[in-house]
Protein backbone atom coordinates (compact mmCIF):
# COMPACT_ATOMS: atom_id res chain seq x y z
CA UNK A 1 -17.02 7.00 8.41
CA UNK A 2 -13.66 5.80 7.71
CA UNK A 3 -12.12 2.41 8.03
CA UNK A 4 -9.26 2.30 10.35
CA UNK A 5 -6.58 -0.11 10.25
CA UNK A 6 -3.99 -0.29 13.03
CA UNK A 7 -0.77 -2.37 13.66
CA UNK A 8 2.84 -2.90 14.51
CA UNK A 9 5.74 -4.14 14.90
CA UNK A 10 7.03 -7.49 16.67
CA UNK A 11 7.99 -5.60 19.86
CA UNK A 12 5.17 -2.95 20.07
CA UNK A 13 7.06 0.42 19.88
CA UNK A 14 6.60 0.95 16.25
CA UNK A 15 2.44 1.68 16.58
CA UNK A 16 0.50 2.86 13.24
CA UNK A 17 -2.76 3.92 11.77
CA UNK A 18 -4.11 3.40 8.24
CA UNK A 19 -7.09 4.90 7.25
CA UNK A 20 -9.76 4.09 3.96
CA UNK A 21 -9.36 1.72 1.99
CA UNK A 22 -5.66 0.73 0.19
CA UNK A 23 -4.99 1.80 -3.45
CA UNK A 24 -3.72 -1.68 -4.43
CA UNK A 25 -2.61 -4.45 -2.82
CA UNK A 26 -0.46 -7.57 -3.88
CA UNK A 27 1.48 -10.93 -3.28
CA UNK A 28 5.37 -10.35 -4.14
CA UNK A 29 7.43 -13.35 -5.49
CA UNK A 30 10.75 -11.63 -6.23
CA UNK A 31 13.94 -11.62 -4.73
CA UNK A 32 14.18 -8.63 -2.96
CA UNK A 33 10.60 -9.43 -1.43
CA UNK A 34 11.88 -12.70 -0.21
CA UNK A 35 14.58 -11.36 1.49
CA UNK A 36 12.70 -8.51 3.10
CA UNK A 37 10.49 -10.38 4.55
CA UNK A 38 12.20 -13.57 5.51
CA UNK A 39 9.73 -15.71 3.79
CA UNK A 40 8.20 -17.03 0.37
CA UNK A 41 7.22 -13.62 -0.86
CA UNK A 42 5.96 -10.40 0.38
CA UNK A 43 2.56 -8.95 0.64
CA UNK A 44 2.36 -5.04 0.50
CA UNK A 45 -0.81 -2.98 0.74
CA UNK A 46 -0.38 0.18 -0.73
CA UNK A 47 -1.85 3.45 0.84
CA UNK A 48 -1.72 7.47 -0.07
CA UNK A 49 0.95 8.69 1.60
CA UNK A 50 -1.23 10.95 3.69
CA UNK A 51 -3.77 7.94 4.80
CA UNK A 52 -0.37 6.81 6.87
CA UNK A 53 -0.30 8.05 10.68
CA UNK A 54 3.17 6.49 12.55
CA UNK A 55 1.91 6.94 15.96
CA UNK A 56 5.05 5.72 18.06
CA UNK A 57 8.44 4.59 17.24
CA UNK A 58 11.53 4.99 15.70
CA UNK A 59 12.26 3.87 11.92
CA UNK A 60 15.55 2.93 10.26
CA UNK A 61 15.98 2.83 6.80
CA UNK A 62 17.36 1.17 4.27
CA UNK A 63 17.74 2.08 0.55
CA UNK A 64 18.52 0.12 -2.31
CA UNK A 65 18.17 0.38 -6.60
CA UNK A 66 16.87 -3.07 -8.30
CA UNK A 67 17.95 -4.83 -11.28
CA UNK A 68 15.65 -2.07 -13.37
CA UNK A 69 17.31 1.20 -11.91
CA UNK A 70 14.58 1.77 -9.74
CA UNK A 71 14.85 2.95 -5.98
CA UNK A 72 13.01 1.21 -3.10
CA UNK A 73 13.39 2.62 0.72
CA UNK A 74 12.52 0.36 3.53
CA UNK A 75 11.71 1.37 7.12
CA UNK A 76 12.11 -1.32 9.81
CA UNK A 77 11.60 -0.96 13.78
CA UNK A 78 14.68 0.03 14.81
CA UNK A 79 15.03 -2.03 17.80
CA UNK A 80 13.25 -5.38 16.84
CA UNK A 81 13.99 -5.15 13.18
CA UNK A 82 10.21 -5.81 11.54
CA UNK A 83 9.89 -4.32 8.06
CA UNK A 84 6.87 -2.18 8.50
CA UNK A 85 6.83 0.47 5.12
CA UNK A 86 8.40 0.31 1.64
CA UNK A 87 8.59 3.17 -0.67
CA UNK A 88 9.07 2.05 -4.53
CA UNK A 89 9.93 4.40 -7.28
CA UNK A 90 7.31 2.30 -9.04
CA UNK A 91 4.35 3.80 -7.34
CA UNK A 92 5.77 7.53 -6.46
CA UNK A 93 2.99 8.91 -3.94
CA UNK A 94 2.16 5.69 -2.31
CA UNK A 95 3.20 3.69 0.33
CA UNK A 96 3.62 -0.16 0.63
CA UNK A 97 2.74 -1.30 4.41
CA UNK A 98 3.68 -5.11 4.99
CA UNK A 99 0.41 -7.19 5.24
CA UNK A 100 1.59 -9.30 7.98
CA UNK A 101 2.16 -6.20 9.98
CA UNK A 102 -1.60 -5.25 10.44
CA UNK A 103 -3.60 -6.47 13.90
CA UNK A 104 -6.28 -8.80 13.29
CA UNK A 105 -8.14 -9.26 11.72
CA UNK A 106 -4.73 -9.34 9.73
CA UNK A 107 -5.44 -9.90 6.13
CA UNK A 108 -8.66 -8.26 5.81
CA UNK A 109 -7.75 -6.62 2.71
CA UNK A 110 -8.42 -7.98 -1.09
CA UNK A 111 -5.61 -8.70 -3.18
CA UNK A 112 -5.25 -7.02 -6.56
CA UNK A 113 -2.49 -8.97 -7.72
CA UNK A 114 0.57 -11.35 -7.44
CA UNK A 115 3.49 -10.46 -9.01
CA UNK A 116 7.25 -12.06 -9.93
CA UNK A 117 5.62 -15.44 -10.27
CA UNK A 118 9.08 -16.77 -12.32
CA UNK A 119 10.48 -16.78 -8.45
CA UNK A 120 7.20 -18.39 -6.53
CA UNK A 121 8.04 -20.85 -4.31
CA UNK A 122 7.53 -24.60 -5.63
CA UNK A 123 5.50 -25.06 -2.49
CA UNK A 124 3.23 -22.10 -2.82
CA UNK A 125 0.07 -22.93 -4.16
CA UNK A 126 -2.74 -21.00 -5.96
CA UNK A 127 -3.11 -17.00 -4.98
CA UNK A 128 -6.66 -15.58 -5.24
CA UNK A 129 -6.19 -12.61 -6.79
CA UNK A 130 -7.34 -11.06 -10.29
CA UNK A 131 -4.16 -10.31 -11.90
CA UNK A 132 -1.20 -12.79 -11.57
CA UNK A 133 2.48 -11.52 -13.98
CA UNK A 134 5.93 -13.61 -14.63
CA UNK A 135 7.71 -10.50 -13.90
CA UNK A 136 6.03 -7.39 -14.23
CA UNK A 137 4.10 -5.15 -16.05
CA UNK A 138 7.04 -2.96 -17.55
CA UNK A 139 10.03 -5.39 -16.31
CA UNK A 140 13.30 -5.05 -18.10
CA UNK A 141 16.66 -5.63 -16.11
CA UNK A 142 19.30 -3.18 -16.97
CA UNK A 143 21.83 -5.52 -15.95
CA UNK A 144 22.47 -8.68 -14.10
CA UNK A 145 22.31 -9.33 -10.09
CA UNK A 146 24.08 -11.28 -8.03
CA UNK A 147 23.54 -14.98 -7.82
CA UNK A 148 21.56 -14.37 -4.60
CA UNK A 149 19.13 -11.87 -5.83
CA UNK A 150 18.48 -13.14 -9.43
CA UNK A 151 14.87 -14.50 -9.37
CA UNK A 152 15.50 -15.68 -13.01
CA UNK A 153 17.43 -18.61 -11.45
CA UNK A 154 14.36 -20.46 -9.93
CA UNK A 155 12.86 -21.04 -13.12
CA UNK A 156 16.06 -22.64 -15.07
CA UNK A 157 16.23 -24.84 -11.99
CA UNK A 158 12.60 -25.86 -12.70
CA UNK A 159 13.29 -26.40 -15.95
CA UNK A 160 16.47 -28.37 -15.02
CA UNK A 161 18.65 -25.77 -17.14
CA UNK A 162 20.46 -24.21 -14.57
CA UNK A 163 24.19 -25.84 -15.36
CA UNK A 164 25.84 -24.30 -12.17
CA UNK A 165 26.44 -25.64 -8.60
């Protein structure tokens, strides 16, 4: 038999179904994960694209390309606005389902890794998980982002060699 997973979004019309076990899944530190999620990183538990079931709901989207020319899709609730899926170029095939999303038992998945640690949060402490990487495995920027997405910056401030205001 199977292992289910449901959840949601904040307002309940988004309604979802996972099913096994994920492929990976991982604390976020970077910029973009920050932002998405509103908080001190993301966590995103990847599935096969075919153990997804959206039950109910409507999805918006929103598409962007990071700092490495890579494309990233998220789909939100479109009426309360909670990021529920992300689609990376990084891992074509899968699908990233926010962690926070899932009913409880919420977090009853094992994390694989934590990633973009050069951005972690002073205040965040020690991650259990088996793999932990500054950036990433393959990082390299093909160009510089703006101030409020470059996760670079938090560790010259740490350092006390960021110079700017």
């Amino acid at each position: 038999m199977l292992d289910n997973h449901d959840g949601g979004c904040l307002c309940g019309k988004v309604r979802y179904t996972v099913y096994g076990q994920p492929v990976r899944a991982g604390v976020c530190h970077c910029r973009y994960c920050q932002l998405r999620a509103g908080s001190a990183f993301g966590t995103l538990v990847y599935f096969s694209l075919e153990k997804l079931q959206l039950r109910s709901g409507k999805l918006s989207e929103y598409h962007f390309r990071t700092e490495m020319g890579r494309t990233w899709k998220n789909e939100f609730c479109s009426t309360c606005g909670t990021t529920l899926f992300m689609y990376l170029e990084a891992w074509p095939g899968d699908v990233g389902v926010a962690g926070g999303t899932f009913d409880p038992p919420t977090f009853w998945f094992k994390l694989s890794g934590e990633v973009f640690k050069r951005s972690k949060a002073h205040f965040v402490g020690d991650i259990e998980a088996p793999r932990k990487m500054e950036t990433w495995f393959n990082y390299e920027a093909r160009g510089t982002e703006s101030c409020h997405l470059d996760g670079s910056r938090n560790a010259l401030i740490e350092l006390g060699a960021d110079k700017e205001s």
